[in-house]
N, C-alpha and C. Protein backbone atom coordinates (compact mmCIF):
# COMPACT_ATOMS: atom_id res chain seq x y z
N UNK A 1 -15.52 8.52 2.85
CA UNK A 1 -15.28 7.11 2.95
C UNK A 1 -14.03 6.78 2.15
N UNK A 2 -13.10 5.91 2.33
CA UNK A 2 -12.16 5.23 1.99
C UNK A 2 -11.96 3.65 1.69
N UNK A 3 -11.47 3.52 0.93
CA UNK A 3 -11.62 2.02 0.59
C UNK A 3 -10.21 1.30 0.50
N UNK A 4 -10.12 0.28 1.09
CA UNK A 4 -8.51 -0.09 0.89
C UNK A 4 -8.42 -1.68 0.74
N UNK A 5 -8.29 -1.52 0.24
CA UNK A 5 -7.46 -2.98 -0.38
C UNK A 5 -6.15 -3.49 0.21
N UNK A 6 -6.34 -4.60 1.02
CA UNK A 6 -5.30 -5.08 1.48
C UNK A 6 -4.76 -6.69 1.46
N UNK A 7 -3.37 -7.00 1.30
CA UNK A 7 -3.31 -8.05 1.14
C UNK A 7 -1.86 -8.68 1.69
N UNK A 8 -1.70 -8.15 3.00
CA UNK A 8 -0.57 -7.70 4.03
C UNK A 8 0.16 -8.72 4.53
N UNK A 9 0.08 -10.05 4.26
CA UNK A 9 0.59 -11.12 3.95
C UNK A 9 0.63 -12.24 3.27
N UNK A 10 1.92 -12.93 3.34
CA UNK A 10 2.04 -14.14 2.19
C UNK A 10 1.07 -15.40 2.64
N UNK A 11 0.20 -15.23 1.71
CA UNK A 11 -1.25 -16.06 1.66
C UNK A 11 -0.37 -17.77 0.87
N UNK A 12 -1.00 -18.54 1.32
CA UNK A 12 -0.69 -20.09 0.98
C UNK A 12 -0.80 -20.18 -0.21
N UNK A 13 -0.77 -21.24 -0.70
CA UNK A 13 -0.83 -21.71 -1.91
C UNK A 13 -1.92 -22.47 -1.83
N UNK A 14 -2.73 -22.80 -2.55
CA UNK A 14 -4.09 -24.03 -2.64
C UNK A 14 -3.66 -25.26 -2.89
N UNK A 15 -2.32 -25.04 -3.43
CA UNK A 15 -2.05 -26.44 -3.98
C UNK A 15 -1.00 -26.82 -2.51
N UNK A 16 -0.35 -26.37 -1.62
CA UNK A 16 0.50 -26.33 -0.30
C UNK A 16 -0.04 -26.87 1.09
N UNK A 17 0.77 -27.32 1.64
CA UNK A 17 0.33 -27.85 2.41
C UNK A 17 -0.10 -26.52 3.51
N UNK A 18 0.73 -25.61 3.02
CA UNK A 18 0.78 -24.84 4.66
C UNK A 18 -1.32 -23.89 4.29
N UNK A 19 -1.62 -24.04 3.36
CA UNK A 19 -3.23 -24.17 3.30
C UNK A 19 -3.92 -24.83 4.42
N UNK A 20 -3.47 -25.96 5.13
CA UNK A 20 -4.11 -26.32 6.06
C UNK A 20 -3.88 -26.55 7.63
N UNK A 21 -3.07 -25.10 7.67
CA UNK A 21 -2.81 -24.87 8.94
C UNK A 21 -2.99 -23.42 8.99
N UNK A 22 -3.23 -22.54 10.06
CA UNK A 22 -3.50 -21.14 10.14
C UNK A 22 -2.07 -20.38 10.53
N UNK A 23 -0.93 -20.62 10.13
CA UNK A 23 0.25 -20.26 10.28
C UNK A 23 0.39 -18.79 9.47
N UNK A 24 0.12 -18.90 8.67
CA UNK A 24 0.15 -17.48 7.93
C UNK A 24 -0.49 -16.83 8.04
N UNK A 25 -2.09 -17.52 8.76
CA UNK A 25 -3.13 -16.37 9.03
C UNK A 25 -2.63 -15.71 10.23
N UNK A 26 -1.95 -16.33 11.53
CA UNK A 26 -1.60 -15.63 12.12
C UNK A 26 -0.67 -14.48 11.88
N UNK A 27 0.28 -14.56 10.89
CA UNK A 27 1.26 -13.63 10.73
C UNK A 27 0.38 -12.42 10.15
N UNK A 28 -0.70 -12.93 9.17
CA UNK A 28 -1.46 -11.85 8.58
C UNK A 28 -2.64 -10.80 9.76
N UNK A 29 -2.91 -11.96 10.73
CA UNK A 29 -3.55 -11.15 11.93
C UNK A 29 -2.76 -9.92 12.67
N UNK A 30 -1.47 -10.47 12.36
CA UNK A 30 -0.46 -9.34 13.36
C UNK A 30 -0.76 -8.25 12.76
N UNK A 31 -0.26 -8.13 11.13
CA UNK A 31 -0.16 -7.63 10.22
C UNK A 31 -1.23 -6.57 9.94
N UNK A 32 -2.58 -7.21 10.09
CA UNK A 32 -3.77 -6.00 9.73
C UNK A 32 -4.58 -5.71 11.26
N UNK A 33 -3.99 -6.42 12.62
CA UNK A 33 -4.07 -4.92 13.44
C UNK A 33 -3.29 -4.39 13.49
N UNK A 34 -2.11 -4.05 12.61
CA UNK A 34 -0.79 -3.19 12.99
C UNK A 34 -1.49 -2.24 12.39
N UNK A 35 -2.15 -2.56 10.80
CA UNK A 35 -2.86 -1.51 10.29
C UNK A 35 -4.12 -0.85 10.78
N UNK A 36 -4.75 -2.04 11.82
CA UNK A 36 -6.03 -1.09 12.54
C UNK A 36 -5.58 -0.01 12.97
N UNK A 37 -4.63 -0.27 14.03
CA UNK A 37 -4.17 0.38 14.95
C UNK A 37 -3.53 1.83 14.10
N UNK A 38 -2.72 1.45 13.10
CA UNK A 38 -2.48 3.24 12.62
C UNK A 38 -3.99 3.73 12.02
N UNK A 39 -4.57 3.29 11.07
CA UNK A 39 -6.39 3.85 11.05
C UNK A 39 -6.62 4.56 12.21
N UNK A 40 -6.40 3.76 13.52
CA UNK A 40 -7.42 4.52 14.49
C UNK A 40 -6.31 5.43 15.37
N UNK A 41 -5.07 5.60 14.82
CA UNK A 41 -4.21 6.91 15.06
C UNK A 41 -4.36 7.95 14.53
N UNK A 42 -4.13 7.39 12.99
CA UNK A 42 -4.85 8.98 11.86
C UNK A 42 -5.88 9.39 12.63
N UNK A 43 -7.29 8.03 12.33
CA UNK A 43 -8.69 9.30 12.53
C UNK A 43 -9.21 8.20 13.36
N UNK A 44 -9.59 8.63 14.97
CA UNK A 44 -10.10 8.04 15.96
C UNK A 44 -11.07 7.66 15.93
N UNK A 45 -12.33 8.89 14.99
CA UNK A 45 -13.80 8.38 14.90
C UNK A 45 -13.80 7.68 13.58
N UNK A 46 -12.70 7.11 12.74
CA UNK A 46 -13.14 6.11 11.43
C UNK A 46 -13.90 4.89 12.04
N UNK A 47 -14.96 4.76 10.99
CA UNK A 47 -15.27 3.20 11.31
C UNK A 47 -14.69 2.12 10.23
N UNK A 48 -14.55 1.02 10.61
CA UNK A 48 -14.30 -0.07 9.38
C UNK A 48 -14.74 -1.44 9.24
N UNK A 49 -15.48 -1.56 7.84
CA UNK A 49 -15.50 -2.95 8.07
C UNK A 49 -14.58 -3.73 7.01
N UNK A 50 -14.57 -4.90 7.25
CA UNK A 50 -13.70 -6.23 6.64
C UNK A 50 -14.58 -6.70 5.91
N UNK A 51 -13.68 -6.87 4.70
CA UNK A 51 -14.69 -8.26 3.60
C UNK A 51 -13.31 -9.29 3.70
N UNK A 52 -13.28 -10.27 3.81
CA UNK A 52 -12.86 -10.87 4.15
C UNK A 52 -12.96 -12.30 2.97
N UNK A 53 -12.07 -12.44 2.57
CA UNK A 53 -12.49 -13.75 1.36
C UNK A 53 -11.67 -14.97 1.32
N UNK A 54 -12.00 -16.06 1.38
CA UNK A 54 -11.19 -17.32 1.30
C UNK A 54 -10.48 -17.37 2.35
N UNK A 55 -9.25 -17.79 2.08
CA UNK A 55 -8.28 -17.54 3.28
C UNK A 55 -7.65 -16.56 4.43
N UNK A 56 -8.49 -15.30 3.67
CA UNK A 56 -8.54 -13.90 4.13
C UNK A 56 -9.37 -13.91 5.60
N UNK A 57 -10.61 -14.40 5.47
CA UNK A 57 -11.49 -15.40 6.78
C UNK A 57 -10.58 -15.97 7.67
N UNK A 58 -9.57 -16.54 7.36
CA UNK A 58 -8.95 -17.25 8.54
C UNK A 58 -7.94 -15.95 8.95
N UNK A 59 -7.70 -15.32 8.58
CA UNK A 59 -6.91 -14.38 9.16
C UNK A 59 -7.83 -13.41 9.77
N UNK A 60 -9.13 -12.81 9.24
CA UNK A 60 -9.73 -11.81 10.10
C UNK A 60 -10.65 -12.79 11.54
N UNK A 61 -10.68 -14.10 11.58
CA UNK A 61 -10.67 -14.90 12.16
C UNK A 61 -10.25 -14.79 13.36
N UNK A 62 -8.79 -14.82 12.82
CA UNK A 62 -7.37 -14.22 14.13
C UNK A 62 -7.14 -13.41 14.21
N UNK A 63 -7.50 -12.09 13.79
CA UNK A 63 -7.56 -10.61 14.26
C UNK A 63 -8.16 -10.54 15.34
N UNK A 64 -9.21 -10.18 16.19
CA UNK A 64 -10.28 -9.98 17.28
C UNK A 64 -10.09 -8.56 17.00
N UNK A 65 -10.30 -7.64 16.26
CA UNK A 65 -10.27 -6.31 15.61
C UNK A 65 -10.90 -5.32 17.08
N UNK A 66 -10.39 -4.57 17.20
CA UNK A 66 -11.51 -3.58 18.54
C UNK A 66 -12.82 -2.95 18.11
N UNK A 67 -13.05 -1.94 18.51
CA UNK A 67 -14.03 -1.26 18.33
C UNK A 67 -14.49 -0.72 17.13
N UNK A 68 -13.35 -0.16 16.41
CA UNK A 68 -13.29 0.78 15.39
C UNK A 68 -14.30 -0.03 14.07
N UNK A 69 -14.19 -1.49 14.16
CA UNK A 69 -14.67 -2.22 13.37
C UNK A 69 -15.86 -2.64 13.27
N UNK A 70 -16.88 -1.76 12.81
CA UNK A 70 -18.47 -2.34 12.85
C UNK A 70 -18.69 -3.58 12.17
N UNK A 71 -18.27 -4.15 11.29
CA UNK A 71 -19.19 -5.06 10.30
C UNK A 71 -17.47 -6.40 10.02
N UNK A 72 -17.92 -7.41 10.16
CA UNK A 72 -17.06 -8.38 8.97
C UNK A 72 -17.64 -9.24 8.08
N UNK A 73 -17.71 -9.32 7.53
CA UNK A 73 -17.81 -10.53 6.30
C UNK A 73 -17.27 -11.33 6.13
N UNK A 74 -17.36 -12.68 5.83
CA UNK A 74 -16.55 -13.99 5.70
C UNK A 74 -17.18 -14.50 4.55
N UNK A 75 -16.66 -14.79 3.64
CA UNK A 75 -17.23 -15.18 2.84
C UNK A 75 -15.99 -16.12 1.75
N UNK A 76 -16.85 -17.11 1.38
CA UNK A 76 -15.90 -17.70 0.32
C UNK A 76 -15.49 -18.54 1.56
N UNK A 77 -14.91 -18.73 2.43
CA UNK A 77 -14.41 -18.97 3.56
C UNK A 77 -14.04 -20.49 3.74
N UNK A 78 -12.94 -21.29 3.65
CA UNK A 78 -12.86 -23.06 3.97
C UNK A 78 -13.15 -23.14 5.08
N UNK A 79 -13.93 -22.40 5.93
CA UNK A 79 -13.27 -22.80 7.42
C UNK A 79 -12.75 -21.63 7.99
N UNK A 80 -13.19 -21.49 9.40
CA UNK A 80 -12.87 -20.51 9.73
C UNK A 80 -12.50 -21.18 11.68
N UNK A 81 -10.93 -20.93 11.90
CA UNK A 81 -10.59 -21.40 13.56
C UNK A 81 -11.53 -20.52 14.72
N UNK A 82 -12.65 -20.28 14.87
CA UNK A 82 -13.36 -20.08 15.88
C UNK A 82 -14.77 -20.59 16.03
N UNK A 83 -15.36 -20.92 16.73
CA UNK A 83 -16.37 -21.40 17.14
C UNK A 83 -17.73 -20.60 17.08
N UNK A 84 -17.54 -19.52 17.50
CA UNK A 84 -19.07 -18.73 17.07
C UNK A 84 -18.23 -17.48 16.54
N UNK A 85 -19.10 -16.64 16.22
CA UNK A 85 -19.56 -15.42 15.51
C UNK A 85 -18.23 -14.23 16.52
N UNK A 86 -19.21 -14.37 17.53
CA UNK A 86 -18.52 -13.67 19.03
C UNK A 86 -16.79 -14.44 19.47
N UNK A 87 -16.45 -14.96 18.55
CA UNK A 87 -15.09 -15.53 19.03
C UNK A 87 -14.28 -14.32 17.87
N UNK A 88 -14.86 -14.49 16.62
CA UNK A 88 -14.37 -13.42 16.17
C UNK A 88 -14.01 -11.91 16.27
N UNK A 89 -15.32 -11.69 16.26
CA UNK A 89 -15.55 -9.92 17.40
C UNK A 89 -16.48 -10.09 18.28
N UNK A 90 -16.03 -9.84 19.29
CA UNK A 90 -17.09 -8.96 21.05
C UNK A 90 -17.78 -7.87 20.33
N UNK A 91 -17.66 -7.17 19.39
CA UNK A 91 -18.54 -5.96 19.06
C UNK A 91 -19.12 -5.55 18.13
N UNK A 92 -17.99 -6.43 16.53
CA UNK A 92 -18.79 -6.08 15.18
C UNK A 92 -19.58 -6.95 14.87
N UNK A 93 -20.88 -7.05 14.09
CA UNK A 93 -21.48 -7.28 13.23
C UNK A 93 -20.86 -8.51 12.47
N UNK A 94 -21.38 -9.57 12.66
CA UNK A 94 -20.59 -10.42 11.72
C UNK A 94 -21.30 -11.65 10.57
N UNK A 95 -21.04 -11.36 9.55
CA UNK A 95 -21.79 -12.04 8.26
C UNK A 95 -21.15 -13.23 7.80
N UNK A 96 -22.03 -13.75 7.48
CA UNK A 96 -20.88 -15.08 6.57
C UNK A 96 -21.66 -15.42 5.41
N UNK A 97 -21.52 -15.74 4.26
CA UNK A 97 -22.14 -16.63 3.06
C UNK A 97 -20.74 -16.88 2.16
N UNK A 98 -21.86 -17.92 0.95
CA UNK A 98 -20.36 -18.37 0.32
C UNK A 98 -21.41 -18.69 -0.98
N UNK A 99 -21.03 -18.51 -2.37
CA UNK A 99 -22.01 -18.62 -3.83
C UNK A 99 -22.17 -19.81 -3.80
N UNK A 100 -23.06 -20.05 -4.49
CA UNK A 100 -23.34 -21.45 -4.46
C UNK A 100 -22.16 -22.06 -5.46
N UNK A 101 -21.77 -21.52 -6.45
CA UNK A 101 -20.79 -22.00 -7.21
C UNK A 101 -19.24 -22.40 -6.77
N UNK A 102 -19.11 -21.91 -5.30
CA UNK A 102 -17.99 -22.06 -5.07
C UNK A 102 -17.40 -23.40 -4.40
N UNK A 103 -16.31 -23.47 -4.57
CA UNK A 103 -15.53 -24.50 -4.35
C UNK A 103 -15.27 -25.27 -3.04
N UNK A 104 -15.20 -23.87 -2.07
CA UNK A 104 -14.81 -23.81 -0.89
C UNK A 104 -16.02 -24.86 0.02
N UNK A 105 -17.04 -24.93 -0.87
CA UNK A 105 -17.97 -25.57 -0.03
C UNK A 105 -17.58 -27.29 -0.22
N UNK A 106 -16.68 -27.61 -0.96
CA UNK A 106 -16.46 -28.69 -0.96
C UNK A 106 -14.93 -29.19 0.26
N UNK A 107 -14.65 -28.18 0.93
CA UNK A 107 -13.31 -28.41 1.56
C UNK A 107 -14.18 -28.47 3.04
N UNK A 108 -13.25 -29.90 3.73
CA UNK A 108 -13.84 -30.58 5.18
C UNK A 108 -13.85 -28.82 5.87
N UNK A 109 -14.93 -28.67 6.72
CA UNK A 109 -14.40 -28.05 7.30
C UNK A 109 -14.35 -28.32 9.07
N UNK A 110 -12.87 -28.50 9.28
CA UNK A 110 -12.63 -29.30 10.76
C UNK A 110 -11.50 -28.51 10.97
N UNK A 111 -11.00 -28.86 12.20
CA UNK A 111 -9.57 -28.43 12.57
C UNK A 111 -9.59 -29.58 13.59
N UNK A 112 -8.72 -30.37 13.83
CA UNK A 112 -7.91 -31.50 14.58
C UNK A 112 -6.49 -30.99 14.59
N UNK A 113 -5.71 -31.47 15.87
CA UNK A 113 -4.54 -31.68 16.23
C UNK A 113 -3.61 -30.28 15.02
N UNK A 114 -4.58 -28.91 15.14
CA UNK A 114 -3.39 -27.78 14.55
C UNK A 114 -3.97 -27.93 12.83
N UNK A 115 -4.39 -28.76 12.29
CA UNK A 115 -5.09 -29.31 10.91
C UNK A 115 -6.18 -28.99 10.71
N UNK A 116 -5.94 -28.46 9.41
CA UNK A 116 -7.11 -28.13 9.04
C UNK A 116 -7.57 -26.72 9.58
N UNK A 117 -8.43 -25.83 9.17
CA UNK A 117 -8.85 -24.26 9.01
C UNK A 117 -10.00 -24.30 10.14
N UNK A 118 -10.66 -25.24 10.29
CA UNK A 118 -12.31 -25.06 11.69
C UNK A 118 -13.41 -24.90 10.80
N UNK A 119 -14.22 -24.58 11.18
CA UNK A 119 -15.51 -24.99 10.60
C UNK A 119 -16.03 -23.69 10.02
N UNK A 120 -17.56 -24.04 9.50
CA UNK A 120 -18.01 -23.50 8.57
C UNK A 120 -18.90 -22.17 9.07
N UNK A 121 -18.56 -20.68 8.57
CA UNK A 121 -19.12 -19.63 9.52
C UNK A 121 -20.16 -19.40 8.99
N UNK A 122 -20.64 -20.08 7.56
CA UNK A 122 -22.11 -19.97 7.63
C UNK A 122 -23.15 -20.88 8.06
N UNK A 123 -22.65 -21.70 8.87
CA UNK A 123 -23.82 -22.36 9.51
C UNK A 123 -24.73 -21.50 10.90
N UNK A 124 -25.79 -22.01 10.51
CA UNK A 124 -26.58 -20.79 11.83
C UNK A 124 -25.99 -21.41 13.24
N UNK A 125 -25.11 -22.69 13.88
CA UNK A 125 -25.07 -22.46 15.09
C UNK A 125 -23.86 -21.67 15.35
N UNK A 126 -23.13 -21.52 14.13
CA UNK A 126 -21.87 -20.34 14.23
C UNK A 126 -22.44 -18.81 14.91
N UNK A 127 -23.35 -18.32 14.08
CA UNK A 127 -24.06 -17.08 14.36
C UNK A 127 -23.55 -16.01 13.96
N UNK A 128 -23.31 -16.55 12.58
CA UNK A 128 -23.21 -14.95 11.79
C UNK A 128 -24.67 -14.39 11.01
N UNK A 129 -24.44 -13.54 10.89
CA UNK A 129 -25.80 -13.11 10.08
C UNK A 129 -25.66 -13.43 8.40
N UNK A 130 -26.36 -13.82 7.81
CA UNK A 130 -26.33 -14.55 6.43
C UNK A 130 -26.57 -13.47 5.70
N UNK A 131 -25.25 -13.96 5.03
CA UNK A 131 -24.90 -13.02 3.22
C UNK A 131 -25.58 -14.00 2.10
N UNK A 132 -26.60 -13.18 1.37
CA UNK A 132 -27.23 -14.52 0.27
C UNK A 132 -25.91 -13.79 -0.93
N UNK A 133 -25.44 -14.52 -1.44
CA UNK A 133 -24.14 -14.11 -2.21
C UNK A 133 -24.28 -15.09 -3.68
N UNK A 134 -25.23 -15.15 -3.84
CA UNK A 134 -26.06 -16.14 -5.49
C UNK A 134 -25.36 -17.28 -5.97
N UNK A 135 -25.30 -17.16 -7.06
CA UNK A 135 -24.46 -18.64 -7.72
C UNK A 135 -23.00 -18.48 -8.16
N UNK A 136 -22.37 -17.34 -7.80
CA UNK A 136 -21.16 -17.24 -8.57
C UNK A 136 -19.87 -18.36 -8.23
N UNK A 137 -18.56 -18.05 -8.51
CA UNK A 137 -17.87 -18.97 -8.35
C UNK A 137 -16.98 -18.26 -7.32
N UNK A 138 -15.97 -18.75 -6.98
CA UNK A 138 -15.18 -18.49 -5.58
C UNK A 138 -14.37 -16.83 -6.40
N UNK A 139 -14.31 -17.14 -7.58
CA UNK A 139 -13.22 -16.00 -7.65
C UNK A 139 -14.27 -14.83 -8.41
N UNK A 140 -15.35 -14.97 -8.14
CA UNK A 140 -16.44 -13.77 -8.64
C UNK A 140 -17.06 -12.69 -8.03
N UNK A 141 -16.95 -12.76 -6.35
CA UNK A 141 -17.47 -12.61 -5.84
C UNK A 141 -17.80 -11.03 -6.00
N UNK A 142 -16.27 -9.75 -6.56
CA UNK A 142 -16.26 -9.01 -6.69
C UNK A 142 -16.29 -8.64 -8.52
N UNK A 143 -16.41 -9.49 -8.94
CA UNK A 143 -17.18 -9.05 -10.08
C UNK A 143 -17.97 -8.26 -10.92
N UNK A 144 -18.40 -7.22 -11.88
CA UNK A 144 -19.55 -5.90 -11.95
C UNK A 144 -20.29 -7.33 -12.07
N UNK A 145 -21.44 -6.85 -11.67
CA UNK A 145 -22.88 -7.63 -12.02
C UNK A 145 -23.43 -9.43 -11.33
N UNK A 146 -22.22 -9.33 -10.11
CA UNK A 146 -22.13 -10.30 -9.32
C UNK A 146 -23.04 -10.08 -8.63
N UNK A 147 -24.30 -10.92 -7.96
CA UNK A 147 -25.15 -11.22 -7.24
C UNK A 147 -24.64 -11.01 -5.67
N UNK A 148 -23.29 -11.39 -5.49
CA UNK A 148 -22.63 -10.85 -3.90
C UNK A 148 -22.34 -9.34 -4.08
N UNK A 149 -21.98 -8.98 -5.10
CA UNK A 149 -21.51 -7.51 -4.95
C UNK A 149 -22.31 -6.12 -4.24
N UNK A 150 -23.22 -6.63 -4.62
CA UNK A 150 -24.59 -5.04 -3.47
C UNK A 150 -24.41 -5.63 -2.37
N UNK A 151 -24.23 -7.17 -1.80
CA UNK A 151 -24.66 -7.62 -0.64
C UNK A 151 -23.56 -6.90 0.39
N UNK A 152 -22.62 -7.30 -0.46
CA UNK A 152 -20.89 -6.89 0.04
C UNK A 152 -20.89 -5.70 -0.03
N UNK A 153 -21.33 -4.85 -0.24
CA UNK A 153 -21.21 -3.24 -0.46
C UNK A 153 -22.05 -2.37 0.33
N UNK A 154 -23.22 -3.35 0.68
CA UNK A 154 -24.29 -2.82 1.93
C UNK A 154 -23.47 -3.31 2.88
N UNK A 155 -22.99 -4.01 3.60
CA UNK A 155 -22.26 -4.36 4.59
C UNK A 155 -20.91 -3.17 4.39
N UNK A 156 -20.60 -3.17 3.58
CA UNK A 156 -19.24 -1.90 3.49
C UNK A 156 -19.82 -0.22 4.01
N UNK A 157 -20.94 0.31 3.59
CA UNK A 157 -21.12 0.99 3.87
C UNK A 157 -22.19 1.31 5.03
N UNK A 158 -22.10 0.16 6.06
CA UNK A 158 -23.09 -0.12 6.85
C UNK A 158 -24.78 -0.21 6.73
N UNK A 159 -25.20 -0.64 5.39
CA UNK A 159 -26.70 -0.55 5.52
C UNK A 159 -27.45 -1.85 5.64
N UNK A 160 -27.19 -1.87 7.14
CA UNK A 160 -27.39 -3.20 7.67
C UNK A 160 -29.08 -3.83 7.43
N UNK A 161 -29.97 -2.89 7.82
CA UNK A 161 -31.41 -3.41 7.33
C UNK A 161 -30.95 -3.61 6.02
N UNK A 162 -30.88 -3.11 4.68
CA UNK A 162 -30.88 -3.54 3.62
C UNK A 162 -30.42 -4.76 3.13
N UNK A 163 -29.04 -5.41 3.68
CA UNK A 163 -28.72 -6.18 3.95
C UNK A 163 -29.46 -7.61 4.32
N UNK A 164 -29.89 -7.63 5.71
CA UNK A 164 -30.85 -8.20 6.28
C UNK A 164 -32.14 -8.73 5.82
N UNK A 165 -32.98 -7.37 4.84
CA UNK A 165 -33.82 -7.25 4.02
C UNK A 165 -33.89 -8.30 2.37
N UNK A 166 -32.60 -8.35 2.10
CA UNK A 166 -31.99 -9.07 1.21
C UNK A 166 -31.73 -10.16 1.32
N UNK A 167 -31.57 -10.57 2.68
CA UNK A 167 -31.23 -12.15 3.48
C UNK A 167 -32.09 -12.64 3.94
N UNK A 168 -33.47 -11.74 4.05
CA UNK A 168 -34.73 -12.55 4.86
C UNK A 168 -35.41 -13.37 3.75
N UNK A 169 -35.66 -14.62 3.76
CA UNK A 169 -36.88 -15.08 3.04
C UNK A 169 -38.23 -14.45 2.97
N UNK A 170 -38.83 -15.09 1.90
CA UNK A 170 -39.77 -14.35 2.07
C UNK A 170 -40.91 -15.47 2.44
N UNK A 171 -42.14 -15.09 3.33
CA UNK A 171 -42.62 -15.70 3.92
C UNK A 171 -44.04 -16.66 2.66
N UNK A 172 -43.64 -16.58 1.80
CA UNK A 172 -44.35 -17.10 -0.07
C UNK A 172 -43.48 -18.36 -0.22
């Protein structure tokens, strides 16, 4: 397994206007299937998934990633420009949660006339599968001893019941 850290374009500013348009997410969509696409040159049978955070969401958003990609995560997320789950990927696995501490839950989430990021991918009529990701704050998520961090790490290494298992209520 391999782990990579990527951050393959110039991400907005929070305090900028261009935050509320997906202009850079697109440039960043180009950007990390240029990198799918060499992944699945090196090694054909890699699989990969996306964690995806804040504004990072609006760009794997605008990826539509192929095959190679089992799992995404959205998380932290203002808003995300697609409508369901399946607008994102036709094939991977797709999660969304956000800590309760975070910020992001206070930003509209709409898109009008090019404005604004789209709506919220953890709501169930989106249809992602729910990340319980605890109380932390927007910039914790990867934290040692963060309440998202196993959640995010079972999704990384595909252990999707566990996952699931972790997201189900319990019937008490």
């Amino acid at each position: 397994m391999a782990v990579i850290a990527w951050l393959g374009y110039d991400s907005p500013s929070t305090l900028g206007a261009g935050v509320l348009t997906t202009g850079r997410a697109d440039d960043g969509a180009r950007a990390l299937r240029g990198l799918l696409d060499g992944l699945r040159t090196v090694n054909p049978r890699a699989t990969v998934a996306l964690l995806c955070h804040s504004y990072g969401t609006v760009v794997c958003a605008r990826t539509r990633p192929g095959p190679a990609v089992t799992d995404i995560a959205l998380y932290g997320s203002p808003g995300v420009p697609a409508a369901h789950a399946s607008d994102v990927s036709a094939t991977a696995r797709v999660w969304a949660g956000r800590a309760r501490g975070d910020w992001t839950a206070y930003v509209p989430k709409v898109r009008v006339a090019g404005i604004g990021l789209g709506g919220d991918p953890g709501r169930p009529a989106f249809g992602a599968l729910p990340l319980a990701l605890g109380g932390g704050t927007h910039s914790g998520y990867l934290l040692p001893g963060s309440a998202a961090l196993p959640a995010l790490l079972q999704v990384t290494v595909g252990a999707v019941n566990s996952v699931r298992t972790a997201n189900t209520p319990s019937p008490h």
